[in-house]
Every structure is written in C-alpha cells, then in structure tokens.
C-alpha atoms as a PDB file:
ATOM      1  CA  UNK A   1     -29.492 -21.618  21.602  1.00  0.00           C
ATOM      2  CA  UNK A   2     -26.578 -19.835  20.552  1.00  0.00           C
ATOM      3  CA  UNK A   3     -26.971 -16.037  19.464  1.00  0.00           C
ATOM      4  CA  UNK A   4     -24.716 -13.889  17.665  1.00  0.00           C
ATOM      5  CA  UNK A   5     -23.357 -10.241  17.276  1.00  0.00           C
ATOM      6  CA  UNK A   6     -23.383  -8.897  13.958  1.00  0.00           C
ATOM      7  CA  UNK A   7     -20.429  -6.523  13.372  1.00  0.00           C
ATOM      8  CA  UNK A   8     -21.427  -3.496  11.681  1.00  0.00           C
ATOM      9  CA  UNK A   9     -19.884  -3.105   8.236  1.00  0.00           C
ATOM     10  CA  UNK A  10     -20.409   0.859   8.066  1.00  0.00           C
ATOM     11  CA  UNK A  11     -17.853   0.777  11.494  1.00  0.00           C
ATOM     12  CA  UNK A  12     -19.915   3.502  12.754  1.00  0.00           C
ATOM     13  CA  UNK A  13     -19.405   4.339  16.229  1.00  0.00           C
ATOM     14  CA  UNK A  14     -15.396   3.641  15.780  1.00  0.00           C
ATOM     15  CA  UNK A  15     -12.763   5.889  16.009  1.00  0.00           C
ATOM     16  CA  UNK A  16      -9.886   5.715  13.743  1.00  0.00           C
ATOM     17  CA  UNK A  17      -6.717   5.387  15.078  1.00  0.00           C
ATOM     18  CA  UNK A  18      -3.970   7.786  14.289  1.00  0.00           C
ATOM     19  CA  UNK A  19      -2.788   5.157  11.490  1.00  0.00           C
ATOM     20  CA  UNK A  20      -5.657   4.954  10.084  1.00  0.00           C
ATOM     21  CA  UNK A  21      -6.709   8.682   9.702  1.00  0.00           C
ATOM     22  CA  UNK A  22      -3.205   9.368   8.107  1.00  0.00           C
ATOM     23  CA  UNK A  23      -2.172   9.194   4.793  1.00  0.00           C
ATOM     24  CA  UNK A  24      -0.060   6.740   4.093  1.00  0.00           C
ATOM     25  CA  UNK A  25       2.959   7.497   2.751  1.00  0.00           C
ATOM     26  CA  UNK A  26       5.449   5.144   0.422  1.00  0.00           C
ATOM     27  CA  UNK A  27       8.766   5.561   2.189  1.00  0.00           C
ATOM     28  CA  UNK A  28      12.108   3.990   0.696  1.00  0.00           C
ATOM     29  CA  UNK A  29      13.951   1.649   3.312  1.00  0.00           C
ATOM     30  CA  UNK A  30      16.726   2.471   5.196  1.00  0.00           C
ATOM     31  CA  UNK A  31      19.869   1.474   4.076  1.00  0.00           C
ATOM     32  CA  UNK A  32      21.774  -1.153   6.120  1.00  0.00           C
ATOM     33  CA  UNK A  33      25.361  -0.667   6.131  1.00  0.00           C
ATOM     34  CA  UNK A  34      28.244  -3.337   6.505  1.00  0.00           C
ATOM     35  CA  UNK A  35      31.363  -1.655   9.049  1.00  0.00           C
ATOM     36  CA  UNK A  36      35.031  -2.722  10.222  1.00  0.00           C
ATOM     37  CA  UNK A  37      36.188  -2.312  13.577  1.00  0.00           C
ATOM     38  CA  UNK A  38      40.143  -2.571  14.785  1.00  0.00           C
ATOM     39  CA  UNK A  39      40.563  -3.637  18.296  1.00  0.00           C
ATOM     40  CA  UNK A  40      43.437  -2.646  19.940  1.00  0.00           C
ATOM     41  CA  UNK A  41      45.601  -2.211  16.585  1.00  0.00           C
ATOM     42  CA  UNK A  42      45.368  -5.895  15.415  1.00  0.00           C
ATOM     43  CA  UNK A  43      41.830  -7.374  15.629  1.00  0.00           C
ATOM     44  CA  UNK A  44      39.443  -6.936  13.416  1.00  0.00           C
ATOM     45  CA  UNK A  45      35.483  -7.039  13.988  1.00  0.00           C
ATOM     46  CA  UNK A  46      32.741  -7.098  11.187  1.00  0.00           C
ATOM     47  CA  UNK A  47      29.024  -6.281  12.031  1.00  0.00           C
ATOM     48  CA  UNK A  48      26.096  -4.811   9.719  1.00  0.00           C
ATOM     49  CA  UNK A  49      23.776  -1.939  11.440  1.00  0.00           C
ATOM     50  CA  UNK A  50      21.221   0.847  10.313  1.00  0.00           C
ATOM     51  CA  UNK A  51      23.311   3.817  11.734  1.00  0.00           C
ATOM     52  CA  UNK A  52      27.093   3.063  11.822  1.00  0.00           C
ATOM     53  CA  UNK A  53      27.714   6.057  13.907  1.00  0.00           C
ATOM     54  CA  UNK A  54      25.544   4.722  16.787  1.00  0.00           C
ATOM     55  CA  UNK A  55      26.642   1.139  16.865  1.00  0.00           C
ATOM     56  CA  UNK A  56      30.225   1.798  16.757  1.00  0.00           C
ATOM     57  CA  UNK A  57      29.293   4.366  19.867  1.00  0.00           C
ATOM     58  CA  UNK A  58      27.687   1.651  21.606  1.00  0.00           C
ATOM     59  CA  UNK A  59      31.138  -0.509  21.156  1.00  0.00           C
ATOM     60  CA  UNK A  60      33.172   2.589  22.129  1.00  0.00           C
ATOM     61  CA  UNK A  61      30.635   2.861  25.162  1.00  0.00           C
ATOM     62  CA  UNK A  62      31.042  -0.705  26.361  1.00  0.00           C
ATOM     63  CA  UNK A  63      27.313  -0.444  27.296  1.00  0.00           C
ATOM     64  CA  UNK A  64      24.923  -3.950  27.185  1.00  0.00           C
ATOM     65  CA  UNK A  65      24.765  -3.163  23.486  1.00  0.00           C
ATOM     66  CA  UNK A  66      28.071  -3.362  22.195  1.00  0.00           C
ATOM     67  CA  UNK A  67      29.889  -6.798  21.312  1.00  0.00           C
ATOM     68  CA  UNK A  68      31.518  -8.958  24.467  1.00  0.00           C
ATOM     69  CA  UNK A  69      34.348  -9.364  21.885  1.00  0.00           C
ATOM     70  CA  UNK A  70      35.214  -5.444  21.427  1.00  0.00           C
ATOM     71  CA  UNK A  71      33.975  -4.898  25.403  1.00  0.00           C
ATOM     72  CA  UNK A  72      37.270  -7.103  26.044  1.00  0.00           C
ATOM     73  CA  UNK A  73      39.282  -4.348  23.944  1.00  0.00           C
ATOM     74  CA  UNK A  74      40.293  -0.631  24.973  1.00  0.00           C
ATOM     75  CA  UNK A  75      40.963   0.753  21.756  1.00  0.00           C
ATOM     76  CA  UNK A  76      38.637   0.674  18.616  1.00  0.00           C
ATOM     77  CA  UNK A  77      38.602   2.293  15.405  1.00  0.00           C
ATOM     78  CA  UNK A  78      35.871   2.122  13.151  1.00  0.00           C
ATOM     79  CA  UNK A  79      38.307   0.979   9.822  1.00  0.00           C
ATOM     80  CA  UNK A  80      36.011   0.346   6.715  1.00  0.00           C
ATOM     81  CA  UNK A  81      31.879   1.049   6.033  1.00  0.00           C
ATOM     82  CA  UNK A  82      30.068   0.835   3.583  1.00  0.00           C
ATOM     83  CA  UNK A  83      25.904   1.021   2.477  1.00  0.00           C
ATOM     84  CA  UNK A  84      24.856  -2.715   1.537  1.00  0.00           C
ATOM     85  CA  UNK A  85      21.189  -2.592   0.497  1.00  0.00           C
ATOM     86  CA  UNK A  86      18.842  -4.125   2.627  1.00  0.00           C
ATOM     87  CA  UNK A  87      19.572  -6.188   5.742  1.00  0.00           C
ATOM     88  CA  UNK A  88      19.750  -9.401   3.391  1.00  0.00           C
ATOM     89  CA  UNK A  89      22.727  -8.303   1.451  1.00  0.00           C
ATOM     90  CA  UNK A  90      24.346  -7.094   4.663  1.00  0.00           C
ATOM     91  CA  UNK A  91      24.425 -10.104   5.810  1.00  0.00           C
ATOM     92  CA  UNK A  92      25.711 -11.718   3.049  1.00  0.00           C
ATOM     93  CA  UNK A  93      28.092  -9.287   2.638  1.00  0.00           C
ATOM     94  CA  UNK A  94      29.301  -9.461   6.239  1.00  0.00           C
ATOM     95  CA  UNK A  95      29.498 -13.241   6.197  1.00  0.00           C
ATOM     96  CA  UNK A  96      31.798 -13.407   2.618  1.00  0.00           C
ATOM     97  CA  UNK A  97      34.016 -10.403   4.696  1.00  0.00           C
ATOM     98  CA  UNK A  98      34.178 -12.768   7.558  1.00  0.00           C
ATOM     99  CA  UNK A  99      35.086 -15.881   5.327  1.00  0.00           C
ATOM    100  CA  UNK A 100      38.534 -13.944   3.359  1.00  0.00           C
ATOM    101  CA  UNK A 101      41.738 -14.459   4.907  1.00  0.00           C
ATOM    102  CA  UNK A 102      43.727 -12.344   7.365  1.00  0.00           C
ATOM    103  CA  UNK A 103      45.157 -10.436   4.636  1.00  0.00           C
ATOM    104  CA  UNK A 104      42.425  -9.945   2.219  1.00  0.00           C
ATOM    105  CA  UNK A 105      40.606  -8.373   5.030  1.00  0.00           C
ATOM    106  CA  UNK A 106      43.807  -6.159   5.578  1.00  0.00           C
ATOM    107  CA  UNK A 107      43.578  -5.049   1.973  1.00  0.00           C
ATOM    108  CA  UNK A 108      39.829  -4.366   1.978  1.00  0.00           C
ATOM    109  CA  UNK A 109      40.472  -1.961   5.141  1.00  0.00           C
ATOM    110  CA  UNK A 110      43.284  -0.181   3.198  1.00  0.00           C
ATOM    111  CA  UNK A 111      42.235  -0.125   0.178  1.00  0.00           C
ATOM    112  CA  UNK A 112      38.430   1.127   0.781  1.00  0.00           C
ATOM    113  CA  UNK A 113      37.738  -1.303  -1.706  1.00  0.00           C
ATOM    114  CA  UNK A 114      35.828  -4.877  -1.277  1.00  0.00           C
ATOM    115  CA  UNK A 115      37.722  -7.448  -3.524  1.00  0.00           C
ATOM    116  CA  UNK A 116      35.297  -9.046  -5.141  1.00  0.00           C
ATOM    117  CA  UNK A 117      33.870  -5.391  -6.528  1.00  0.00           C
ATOM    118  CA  UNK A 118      34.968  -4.731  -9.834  1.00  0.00           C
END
C-alpha cells in the first residue's frame, strides 16, 4: 500500500529565505563592453568583458585569468573600448572587429570610431 505526504499549501512551518523575504527589485543589466589590446606595439587583441578595467588588469597581471596570447607579451595597452549592449551584441561586435583587415582595425583604434557606425 503506498501512502503519501501531503505538502501543506499555507507553507506554514517554513522559513523564508533571504530572497524570498526581500523585495524584489527590477534592476537594468550591466553593460558588456567590447575592448582593444596592443601587445608589444604591433599585436592587437579583441575580447568583450563586464568591467574593462579588471580584465585588462588580469592581462597586465599575467594571472590564470588573462589570455595565453597576451601572457606571451610584456607590454599591453588597452587601445580602443567601448559599451556594446548586452553580452549578445558583444559578441557580435567582437567577432565583425575580429573579421576587418589589419588596417581597418588600425583605423578603428585611431580613430575611436567603429567603421561600420555612421
């Protein structure tokens, strides 16, 4: 014979968690941003991140974090950022960047300016 527990629908005897007994609050997303890195005066290095600052210390750091490519590199300069939305259009943003040629990726870092913006 097979017996079964009724769950109580009043929850009584519960606690509430700290989520739950909070209000919840509609918060906009954090931006993700779309950065330029220069390697050792000549190489450059695209990567999207939530805090530009942080990731490009991580590179400068060499720690576990930072890229094997800019690890291999002593000096980096953080050349171009910009905010790109959410992490979708980073992404898409970073891979058209990563598709231009040599020097269209030259003019984007001197100009401030991504070429297909108009």
């Amino acid at each position: 014979m097979k017996t079964s527990k009724k769950k109580s629908k009043s929850g009584a005897g519960r606690k509430a968690g700290p989520l739950l007994s909070q209000p919840v609050l509609a918060s906009r997303p954090q931006p993700w941003f779309f950065y330029v890195v220069r390697a050792d005066a000549k190489w450059l290095y695209a990567g999207i991140t939530l805090d530009v600052e942080r990731r490009f210390r991580e590179h400068v750091e060499g720690t576990g974090k930072g890229s094997k490519f800019l690890r291999a590199h002593s000096r980096l300069e953080l050349v171009f950022q910009c905010e790109a939305g959410d992490k979708s259009s980073a992404l898409k943003l970073e891979y058209r960047f990563k598709r231009l040629p040599k020097a269209a990726k030259e003019r984007v870092v001197k100009t401030g300016k991504l070429e297909w913006d108009d």
